[in-house]
C-alpha atoms as a PDB file:
ATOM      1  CA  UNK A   1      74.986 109.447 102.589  1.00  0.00           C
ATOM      2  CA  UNK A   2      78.775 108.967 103.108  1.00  0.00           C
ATOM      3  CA  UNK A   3      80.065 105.999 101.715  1.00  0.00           C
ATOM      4  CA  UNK A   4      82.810 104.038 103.370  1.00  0.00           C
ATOM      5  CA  UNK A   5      85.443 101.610 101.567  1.00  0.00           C
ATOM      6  CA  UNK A   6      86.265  98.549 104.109  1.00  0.00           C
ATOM      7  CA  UNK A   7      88.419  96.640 104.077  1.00  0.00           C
ATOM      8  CA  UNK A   8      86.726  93.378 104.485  1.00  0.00           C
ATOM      9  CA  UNK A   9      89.691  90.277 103.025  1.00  0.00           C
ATOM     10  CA  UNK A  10      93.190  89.966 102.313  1.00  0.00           C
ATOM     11  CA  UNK A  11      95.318  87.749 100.774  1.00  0.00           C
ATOM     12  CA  UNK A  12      99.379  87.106 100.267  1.00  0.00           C
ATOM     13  CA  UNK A  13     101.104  84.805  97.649  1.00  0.00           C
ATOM     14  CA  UNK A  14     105.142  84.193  97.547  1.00  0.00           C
ATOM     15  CA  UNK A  15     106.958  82.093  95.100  1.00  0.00           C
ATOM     16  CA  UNK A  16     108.101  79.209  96.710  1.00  0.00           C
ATOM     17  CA  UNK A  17     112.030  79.571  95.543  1.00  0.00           C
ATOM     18  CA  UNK A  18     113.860  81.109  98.560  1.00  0.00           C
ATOM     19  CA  UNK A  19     117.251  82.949  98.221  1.00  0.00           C
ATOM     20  CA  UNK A  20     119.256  83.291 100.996  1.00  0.00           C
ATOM     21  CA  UNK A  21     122.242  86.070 101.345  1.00  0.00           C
ATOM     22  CA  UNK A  22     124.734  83.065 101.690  1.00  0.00           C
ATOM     23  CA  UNK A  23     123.220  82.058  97.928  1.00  0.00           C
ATOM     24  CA  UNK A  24     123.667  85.761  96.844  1.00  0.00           C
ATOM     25  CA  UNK A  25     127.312  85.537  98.027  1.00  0.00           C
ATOM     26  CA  UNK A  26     127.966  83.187  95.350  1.00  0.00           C
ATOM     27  CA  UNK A  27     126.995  85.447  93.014  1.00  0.00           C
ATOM     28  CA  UNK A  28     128.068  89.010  93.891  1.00  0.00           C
ATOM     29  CA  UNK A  29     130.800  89.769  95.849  1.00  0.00           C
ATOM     30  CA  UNK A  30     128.846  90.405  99.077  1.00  0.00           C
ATOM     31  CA  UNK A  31     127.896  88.337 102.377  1.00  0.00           C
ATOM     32  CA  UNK A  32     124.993  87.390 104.633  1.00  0.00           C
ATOM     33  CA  UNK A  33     126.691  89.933 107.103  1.00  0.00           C
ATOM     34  CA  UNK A  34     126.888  93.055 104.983  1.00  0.00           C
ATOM     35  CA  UNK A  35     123.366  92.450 103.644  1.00  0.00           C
ATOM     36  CA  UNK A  36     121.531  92.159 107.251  1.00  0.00           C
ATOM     37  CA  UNK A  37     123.895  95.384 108.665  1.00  0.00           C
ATOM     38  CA  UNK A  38     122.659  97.845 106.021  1.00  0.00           C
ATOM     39  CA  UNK A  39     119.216  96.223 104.936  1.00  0.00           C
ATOM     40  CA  UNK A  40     117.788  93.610 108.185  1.00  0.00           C
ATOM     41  CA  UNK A  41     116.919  91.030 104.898  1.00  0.00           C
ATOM     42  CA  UNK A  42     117.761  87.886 105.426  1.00  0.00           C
ATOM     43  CA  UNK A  43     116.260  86.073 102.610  1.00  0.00           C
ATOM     44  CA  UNK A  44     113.717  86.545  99.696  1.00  0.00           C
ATOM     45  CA  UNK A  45     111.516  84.867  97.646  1.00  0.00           C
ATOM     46  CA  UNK A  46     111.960  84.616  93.645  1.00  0.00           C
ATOM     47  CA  UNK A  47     109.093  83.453  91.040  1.00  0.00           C
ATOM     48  CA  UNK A  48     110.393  80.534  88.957  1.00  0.00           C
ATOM     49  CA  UNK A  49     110.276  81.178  85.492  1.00  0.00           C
ATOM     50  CA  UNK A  50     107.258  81.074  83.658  1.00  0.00           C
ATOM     51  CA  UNK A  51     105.699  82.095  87.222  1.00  0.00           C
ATOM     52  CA  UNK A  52     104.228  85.362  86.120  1.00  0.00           C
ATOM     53  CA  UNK A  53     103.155  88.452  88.030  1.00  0.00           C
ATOM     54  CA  UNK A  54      98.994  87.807  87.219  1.00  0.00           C
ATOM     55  CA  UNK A  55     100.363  84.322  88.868  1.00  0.00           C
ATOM     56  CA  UNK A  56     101.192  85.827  91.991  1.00  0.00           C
ATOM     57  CA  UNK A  57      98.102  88.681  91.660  1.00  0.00           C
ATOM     58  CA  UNK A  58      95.432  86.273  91.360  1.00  0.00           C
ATOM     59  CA  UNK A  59      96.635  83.455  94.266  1.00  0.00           C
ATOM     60  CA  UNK A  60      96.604  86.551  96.838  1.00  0.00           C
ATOM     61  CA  UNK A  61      93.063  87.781  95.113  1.00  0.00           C
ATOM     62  CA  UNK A  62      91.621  83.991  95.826  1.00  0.00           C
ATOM     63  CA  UNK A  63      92.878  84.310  99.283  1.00  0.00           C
ATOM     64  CA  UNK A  64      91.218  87.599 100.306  1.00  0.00           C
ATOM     65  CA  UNK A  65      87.922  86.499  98.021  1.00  0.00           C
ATOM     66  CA  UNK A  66      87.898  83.754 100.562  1.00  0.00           C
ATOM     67  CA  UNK A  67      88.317  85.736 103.896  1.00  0.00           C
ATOM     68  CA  UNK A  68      86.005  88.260 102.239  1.00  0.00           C
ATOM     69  CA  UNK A  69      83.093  85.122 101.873  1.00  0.00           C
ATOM     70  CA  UNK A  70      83.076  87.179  98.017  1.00  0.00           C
ATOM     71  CA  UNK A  71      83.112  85.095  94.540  1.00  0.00           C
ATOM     72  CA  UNK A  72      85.377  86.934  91.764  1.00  0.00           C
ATOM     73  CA  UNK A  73      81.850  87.685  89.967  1.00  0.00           C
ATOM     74  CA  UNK A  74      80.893  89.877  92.794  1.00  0.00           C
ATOM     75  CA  UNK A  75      83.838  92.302  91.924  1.00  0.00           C
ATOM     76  CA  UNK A  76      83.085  95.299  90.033  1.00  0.00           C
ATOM     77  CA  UNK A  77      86.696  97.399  90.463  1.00  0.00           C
ATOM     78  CA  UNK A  78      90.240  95.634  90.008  1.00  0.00           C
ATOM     79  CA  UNK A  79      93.083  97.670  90.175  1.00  0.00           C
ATOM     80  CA  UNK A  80      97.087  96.267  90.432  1.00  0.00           C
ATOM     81  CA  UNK A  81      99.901  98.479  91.497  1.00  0.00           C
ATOM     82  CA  UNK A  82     102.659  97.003  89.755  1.00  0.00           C
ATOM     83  CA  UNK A  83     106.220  98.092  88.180  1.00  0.00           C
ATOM     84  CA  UNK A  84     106.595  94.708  85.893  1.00  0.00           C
ATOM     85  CA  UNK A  85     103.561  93.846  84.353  1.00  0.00           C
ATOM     86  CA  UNK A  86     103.209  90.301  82.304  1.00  0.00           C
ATOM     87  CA  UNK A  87     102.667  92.850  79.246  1.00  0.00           C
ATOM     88  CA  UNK A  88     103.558  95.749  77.991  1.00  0.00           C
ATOM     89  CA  UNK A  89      99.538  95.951  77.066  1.00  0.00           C
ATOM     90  CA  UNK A  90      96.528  94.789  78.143  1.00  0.00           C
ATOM     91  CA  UNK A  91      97.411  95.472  81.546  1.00  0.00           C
ATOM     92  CA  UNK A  92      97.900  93.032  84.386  1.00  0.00           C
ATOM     93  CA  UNK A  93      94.832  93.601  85.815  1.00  0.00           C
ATOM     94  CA  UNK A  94      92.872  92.699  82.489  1.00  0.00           C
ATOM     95  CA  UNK A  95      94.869  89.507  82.740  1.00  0.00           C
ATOM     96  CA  UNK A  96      93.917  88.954  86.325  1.00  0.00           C
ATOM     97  CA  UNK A  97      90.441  89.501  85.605  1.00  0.00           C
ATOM     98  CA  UNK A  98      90.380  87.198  82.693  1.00  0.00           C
ATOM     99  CA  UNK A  99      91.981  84.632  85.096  1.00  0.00           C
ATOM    100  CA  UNK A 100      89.668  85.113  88.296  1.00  0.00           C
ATOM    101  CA  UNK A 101      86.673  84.563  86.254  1.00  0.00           C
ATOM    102  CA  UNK A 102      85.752  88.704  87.371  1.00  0.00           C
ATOM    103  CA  UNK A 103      82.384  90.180  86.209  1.00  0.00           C
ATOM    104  CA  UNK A 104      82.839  92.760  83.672  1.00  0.00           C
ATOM    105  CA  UNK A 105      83.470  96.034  85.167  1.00  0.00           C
ATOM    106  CA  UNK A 106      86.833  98.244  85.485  1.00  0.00           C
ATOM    107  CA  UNK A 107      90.130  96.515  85.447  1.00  0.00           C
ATOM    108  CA  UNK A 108      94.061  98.493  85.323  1.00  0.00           C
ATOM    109  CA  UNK A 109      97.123  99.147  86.524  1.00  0.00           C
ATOM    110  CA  UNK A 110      98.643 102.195  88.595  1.00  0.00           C
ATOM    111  CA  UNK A 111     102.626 102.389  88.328  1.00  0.00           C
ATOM    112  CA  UNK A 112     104.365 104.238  91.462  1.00  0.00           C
ATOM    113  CA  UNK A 113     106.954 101.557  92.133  1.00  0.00           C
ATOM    114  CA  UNK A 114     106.903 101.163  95.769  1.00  0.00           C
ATOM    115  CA  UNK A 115     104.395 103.569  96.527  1.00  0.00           C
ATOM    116  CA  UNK A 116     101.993 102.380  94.257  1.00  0.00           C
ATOM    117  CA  UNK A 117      99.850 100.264  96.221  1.00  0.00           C
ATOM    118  CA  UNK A 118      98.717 103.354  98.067  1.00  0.00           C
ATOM    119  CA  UNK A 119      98.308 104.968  95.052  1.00  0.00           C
ATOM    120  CA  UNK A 120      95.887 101.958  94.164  1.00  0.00           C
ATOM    121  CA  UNK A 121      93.955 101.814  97.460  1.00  0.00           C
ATOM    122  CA  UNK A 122      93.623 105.624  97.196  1.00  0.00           C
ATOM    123  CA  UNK A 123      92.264 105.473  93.949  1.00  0.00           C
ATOM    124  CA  UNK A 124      89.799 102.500  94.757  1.00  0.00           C
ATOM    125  CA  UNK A 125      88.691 104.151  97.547  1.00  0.00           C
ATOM    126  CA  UNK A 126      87.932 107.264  95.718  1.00  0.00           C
ATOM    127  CA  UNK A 127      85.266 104.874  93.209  1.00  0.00           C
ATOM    128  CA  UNK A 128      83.874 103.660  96.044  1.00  0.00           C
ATOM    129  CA  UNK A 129      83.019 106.387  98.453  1.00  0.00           C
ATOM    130  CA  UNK A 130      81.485 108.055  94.630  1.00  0.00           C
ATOM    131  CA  UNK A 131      79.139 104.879  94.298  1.00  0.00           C
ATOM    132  CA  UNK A 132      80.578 104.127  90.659  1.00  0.00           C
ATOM    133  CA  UNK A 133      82.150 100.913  92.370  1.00  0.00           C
ATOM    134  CA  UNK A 134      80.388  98.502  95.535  1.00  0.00           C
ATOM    135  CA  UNK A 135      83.838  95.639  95.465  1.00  0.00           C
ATOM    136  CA  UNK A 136      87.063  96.269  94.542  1.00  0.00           C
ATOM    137  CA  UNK A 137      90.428  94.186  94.336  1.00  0.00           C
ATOM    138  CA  UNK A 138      93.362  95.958  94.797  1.00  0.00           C
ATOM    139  CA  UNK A 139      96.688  93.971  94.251  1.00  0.00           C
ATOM    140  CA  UNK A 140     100.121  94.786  94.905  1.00  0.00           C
ATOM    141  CA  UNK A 141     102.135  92.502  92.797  1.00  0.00           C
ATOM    142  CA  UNK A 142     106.005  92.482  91.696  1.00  0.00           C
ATOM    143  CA  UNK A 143     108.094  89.917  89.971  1.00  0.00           C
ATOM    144  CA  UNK A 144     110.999  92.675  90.453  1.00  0.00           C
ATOM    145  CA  UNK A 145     113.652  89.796  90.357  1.00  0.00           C
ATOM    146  CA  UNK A 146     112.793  90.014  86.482  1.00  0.00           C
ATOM    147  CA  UNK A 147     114.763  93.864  86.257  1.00  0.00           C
ATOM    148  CA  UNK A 148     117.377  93.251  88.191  1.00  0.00           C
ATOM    149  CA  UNK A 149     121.255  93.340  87.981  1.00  0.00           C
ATOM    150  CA  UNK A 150     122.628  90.600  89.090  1.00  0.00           C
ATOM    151  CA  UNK A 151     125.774  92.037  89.319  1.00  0.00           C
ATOM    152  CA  UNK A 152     125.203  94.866  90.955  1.00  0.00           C
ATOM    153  CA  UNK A 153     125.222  94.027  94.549  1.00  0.00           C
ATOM    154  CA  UNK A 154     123.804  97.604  95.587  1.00  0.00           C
ATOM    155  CA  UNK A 155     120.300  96.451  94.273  1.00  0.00           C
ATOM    156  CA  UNK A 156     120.188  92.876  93.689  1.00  0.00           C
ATOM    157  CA  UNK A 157     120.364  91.656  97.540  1.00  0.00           C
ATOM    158  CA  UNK A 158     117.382  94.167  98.153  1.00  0.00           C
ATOM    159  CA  UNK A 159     114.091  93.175  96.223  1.00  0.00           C
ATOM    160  CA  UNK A 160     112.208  89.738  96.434  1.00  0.00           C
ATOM    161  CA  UNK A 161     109.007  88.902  94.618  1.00  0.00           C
ATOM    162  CA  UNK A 162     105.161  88.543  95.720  1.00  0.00           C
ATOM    163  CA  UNK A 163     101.905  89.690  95.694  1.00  0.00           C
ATOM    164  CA  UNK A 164      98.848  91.255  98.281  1.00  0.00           C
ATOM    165  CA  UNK A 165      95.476  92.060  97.945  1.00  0.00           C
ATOM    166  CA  UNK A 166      92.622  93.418  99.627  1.00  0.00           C
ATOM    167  CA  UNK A 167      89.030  93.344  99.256  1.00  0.00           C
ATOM    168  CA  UNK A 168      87.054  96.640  99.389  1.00  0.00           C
ATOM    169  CA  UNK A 169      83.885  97.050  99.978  1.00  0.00           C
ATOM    170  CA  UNK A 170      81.586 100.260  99.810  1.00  0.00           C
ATOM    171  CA  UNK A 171      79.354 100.410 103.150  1.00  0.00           C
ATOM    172  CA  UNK A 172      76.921 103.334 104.539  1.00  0.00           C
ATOM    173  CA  UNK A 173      78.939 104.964 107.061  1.00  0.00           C
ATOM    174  CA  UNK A 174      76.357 104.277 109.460  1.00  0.00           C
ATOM    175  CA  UNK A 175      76.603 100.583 108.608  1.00  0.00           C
ATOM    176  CA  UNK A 176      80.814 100.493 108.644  1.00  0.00           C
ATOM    177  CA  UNK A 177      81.394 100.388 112.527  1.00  0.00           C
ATOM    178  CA  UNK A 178      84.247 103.498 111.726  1.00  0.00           C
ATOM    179  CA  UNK A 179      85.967 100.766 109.712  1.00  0.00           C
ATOM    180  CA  UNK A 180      87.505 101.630 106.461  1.00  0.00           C
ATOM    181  CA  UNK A 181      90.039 103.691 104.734  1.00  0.00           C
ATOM    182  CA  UNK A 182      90.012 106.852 106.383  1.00  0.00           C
ATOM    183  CA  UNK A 183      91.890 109.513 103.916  1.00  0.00           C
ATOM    184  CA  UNK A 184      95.268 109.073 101.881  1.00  0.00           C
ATOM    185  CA  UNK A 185      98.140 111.307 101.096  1.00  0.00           C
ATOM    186  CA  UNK A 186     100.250 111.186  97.171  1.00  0.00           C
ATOM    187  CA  UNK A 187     103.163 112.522  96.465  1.00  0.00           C
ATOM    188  CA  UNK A 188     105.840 112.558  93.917  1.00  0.00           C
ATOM    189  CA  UNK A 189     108.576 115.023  93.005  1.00  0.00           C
ATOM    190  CA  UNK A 190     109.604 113.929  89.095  1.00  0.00           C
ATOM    191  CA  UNK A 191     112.993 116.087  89.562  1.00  0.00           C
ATOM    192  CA  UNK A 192     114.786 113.147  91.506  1.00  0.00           C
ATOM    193  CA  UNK A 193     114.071 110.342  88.931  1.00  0.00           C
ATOM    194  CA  UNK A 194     117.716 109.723  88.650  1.00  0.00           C
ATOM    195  CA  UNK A 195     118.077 108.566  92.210  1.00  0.00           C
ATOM    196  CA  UNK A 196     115.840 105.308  91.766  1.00  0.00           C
ATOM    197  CA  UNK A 197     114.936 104.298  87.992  1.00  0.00           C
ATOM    198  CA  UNK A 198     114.818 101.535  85.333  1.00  0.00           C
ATOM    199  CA  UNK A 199     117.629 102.011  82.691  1.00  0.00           C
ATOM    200  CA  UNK A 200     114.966 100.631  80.075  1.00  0.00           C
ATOM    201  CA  UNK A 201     111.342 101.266  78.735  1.00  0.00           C
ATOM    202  CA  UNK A 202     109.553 100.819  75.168  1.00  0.00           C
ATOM    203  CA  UNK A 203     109.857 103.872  73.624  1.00  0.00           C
ATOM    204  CA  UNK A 204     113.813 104.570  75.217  1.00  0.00           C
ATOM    205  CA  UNK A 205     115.269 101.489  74.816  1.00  0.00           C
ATOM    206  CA  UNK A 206     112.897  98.966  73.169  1.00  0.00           C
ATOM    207  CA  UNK A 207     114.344  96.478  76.243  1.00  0.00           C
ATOM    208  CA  UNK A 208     112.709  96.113  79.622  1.00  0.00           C
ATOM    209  CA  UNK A 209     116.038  97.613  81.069  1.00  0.00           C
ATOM    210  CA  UNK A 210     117.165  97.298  85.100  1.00  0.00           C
ATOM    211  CA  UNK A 211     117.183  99.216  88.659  1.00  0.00           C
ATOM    212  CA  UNK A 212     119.592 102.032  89.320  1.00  0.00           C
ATOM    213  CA  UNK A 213     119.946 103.679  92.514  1.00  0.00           C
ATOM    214  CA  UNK A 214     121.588 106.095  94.339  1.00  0.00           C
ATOM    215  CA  UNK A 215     121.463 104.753  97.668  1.00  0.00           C
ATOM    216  CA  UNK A 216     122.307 106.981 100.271  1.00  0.00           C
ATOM    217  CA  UNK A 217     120.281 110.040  98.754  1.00  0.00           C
ATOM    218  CA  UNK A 218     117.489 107.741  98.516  1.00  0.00           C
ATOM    219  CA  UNK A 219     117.843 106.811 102.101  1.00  0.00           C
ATOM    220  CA  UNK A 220     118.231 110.591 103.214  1.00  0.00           C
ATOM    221  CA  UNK A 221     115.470 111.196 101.181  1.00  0.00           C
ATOM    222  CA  UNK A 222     113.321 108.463 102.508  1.00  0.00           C
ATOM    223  CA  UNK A 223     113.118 109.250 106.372  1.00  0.00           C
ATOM    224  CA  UNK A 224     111.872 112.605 105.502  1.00  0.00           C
ATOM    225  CA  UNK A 225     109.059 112.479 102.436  1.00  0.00           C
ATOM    226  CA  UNK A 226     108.083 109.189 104.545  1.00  0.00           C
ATOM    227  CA  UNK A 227     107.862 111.252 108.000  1.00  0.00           C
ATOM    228  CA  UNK A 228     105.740 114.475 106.016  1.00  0.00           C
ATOM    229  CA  UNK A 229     103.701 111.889 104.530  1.00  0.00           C
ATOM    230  CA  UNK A 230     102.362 110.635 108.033  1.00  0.00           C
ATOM    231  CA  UNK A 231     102.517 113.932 109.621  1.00  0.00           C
ATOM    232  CA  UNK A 232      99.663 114.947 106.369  1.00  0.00           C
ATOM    233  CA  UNK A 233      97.671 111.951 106.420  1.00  0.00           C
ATOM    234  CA  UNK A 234      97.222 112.009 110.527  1.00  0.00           C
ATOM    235  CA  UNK A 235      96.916 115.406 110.723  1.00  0.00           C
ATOM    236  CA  UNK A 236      94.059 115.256 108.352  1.00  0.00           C
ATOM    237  CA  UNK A 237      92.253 112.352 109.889  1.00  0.00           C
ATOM    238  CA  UNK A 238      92.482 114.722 113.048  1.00  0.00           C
ATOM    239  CA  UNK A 239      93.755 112.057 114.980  1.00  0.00           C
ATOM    240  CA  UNK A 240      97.419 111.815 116.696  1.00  0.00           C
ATOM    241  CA  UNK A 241     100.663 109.429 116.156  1.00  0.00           C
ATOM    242  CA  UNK A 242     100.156 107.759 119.614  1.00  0.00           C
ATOM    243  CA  UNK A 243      96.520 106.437 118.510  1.00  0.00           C
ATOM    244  CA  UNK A 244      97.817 104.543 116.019  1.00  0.00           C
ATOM    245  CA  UNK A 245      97.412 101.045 117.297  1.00  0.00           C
ATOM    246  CA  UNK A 246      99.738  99.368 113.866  1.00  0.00           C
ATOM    247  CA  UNK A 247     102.292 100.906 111.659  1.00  0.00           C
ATOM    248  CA  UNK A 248     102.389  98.389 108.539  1.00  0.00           C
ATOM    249  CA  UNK A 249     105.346 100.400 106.222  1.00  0.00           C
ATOM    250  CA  UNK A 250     106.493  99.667 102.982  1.00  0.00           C
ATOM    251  CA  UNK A 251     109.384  97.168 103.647  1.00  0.00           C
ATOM    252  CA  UNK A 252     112.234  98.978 101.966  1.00  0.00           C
ATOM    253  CA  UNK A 253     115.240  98.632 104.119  1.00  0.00           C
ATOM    254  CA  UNK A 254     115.015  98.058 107.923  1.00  0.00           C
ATOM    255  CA  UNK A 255     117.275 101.286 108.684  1.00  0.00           C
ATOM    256  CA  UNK A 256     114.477 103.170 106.876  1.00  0.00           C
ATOM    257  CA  UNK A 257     111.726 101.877 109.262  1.00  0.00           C
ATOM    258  CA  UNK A 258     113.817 102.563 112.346  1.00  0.00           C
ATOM    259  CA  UNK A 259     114.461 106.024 110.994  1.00  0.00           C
ATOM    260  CA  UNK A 260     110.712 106.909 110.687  1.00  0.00           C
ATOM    261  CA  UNK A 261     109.610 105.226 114.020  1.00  0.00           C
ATOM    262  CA  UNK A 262     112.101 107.609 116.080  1.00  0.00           C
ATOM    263  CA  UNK A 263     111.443 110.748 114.227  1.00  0.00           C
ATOM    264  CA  UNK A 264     107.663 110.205 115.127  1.00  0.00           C
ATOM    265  CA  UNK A 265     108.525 108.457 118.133  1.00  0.00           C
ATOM    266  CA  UNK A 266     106.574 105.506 117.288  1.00  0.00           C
ATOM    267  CA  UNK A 267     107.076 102.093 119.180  1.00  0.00           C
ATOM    268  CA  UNK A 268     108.774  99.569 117.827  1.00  0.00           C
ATOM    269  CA  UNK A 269     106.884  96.931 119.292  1.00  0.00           C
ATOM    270  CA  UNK A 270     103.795  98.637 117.005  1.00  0.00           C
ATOM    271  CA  UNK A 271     105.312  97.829 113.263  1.00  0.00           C
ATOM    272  CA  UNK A 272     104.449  95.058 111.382  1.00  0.00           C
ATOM    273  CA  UNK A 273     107.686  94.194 109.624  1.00  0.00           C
ATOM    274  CA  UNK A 274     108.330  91.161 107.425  1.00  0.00           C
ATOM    275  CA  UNK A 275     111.152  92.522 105.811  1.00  0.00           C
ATOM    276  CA  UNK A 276     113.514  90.023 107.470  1.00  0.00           C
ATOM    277  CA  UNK A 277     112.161  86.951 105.382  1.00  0.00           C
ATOM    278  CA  UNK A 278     110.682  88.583 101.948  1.00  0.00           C
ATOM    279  CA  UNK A 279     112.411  91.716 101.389  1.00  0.00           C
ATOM    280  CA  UNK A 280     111.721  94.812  99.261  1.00  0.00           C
ATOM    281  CA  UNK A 281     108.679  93.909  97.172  1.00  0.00           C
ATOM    282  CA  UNK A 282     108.029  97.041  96.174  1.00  0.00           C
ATOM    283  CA  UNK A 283     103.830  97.474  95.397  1.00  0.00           C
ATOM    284  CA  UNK A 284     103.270  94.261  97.090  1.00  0.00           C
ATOM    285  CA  UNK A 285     104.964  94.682 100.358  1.00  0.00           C
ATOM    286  CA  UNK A 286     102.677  96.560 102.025  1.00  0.00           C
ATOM    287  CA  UNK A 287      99.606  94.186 102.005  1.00  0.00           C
ATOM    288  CA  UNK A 288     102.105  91.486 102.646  1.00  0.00           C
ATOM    289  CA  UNK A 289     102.908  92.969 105.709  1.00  0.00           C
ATOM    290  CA  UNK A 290      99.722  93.692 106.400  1.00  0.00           C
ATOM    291  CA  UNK A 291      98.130  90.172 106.025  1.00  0.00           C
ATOM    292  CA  UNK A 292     101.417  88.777 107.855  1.00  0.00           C
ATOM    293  CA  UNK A 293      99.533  91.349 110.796  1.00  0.00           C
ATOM    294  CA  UNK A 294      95.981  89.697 110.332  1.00  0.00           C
ATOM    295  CA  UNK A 295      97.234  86.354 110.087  1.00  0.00           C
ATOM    296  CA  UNK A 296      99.006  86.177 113.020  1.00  0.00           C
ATOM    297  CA  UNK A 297      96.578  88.283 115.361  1.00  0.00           C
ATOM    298  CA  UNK A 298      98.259  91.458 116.016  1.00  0.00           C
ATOM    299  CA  UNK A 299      95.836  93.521 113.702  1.00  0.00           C
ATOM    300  CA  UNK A 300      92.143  93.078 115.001  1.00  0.00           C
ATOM    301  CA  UNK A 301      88.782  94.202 113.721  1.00  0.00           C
ATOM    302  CA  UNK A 302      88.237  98.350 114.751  1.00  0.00           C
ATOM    303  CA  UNK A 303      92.412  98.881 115.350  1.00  0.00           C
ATOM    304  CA  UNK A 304      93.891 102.430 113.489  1.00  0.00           C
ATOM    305  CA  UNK A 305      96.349 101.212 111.228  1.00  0.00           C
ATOM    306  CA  UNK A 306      99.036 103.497 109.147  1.00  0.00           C
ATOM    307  CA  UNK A 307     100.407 102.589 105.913  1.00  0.00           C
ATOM    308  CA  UNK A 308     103.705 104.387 104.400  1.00  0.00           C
ATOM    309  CA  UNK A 309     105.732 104.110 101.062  1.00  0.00           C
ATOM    310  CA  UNK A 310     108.463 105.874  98.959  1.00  0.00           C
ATOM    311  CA  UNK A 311     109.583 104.582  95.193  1.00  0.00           C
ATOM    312  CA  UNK A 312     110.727 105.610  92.196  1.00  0.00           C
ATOM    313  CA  UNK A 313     109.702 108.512  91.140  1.00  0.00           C
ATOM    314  CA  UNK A 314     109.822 109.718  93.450  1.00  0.00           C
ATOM    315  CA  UNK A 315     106.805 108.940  94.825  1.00  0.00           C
ATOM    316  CA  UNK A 316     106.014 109.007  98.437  1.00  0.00           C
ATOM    317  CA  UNK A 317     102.576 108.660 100.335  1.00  0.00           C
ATOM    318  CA  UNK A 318     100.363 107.294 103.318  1.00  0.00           C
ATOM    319  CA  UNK A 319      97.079 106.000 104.298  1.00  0.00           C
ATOM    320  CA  UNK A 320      95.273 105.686 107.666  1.00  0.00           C
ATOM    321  CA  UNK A 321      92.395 103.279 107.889  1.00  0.00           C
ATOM    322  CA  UNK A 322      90.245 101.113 110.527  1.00  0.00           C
ATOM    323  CA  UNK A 323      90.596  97.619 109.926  1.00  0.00           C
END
């Protein structure tokens, strides 16, 4: 019998530290202005040190336990997307099950910058639908503030840190209402590493290194691996753009998202965006957003829901599910 992975808690954690552009503009030469023009952020929130990415993992993971009505022992599957791990080795999600108090089952990390909690839902899913897994955690958590320039006003007004999570569970299709993750689409092209990277890494550099980018290829770039990525994943599920009830993107830049909802002609009034207030997390934004949707009421038991991301990589990808 098919086997379906629902979606059944989620859960969002942000530092408490807020920086505001007018606070970046005392430290780069850049103001609130120029920063809401070419991004739509406003402000973002920064872990205080010692405030670790597990930290962040595992207070969105008790969240969507909670929602869920699931205790940590009950998971079996725990997999974090993240691009700056506590450790070089064990991974974060070792560290997070340690922390949780998780039964012993699987536990690691996926790396696709800010595609890779897709990645990790994808590859959750997959475990589940088998039967090798029955509940999963997938986190997307980032302390990115931790690799970045602070002189280099190109990246540093852009990424904030935070975590999301979900809860998966595996359910007879006959028993999952048409709720779950429906099918996924991964990408990445390795020949345009150079246009977002980390000038670091253990066996380069011995030094965690920071983000580069090339801006305006990776925004050219963006709308259209972003719009194939949807046109795949929908045209797979055999359903159509205009029965998507809620488009939750990656939060990348608000030009990006404005880019993709014309060339699909989506409706604006249909995205969940939070970029305004938390800005580019990269793995976690996505669940973010999408608990930001739940919390507040727009996303409802049964709606069709499309996920999107692009990172480094590149990697690019999408996911359409029933909440």
């Amino acid at each position: 019998m098919t086997r379906r992975a629902v979606i059944t808690g989620c859960g969002s954690f942000l530092p408490e530290k807020i920086l505001t552009n007018d606070d970046l503009a005392k430290m780069v030469d850049t103001n609130d202005a120029w920063i809401r023009e070419r991004t739509g952020i406003k402000e973002r929130h920064i872990a205080s040190e010692g405030e670790l990415t597990s930290d962040l993992a595992i207070e969105a993971a008790k969240k969507a336990l909670a929602v869920a009505g699931r205790d940590a022992a009950d998971i079996d599957l725990i997999v974090v997307a993240t691009t700056t791990p506590d450790l070089t080795f064990p991974s974060t999600a070792a560290v997070v099950q340690a922390k949780l108090g998780a039964g012993v089952g699987a536990a690691f990390d996926i790396q696709a910058v800010c595609t890779g909690f897709i990645y990790a839902l994808s590859t959750a899913e997959k475990f589940i639908a088998s039967g090798q897994h029955q509940n999963a955690l997938v986190i997307g958590a980032e302390t990115f503030s931790r690799i970045l320039d602070w002189e280099d006003r190109a990246t540093c007004v852009l990424f904030g840190d935070g975590a999301g999570a979900f809860v998966l569970e595996g359910r007879d299709e006959k028993d999952a209402d048409g709720r779950g993750v429906m099918n996924s689409y991964l990408r990445c092209d390795g020949t345009m590493v150079d246009l977002l990277y980390v000038d670091g890494g253990v066996s380069s550099t011995q030094s965690t290194g920071h983000v580069r980018m090339q801006g305006n290829r990776v925004f050219r770039e963006a709308i259209t691996r972003i719009s194939e990525a949807i046109e795949c994943v929908v045209a797979d599920a055999g359903v159509h753009v205009d029965d998507i009830d809620w488009f939750v993107p990656h939060q990348a830049n608000e030009r990006i998202i404005k880019g993709v909802v014309k060339k699909l002609s989506l409706r604006e009034n249909q995205v969940v965006s939070t970029i305004a207030g938390q800005g580019n997390t990269s793995a976690a934004s996505i669940p973010l957003a999408w608990c930001a949707g739940v919390d507040d009421g727009r996303i409802k038991k049964g709606d069709l829901v499309l996920i999107e991301g692009m990172g480094g990589g590149l990697t690019w990808g999408a996911a359409l599910m029933r909440a």
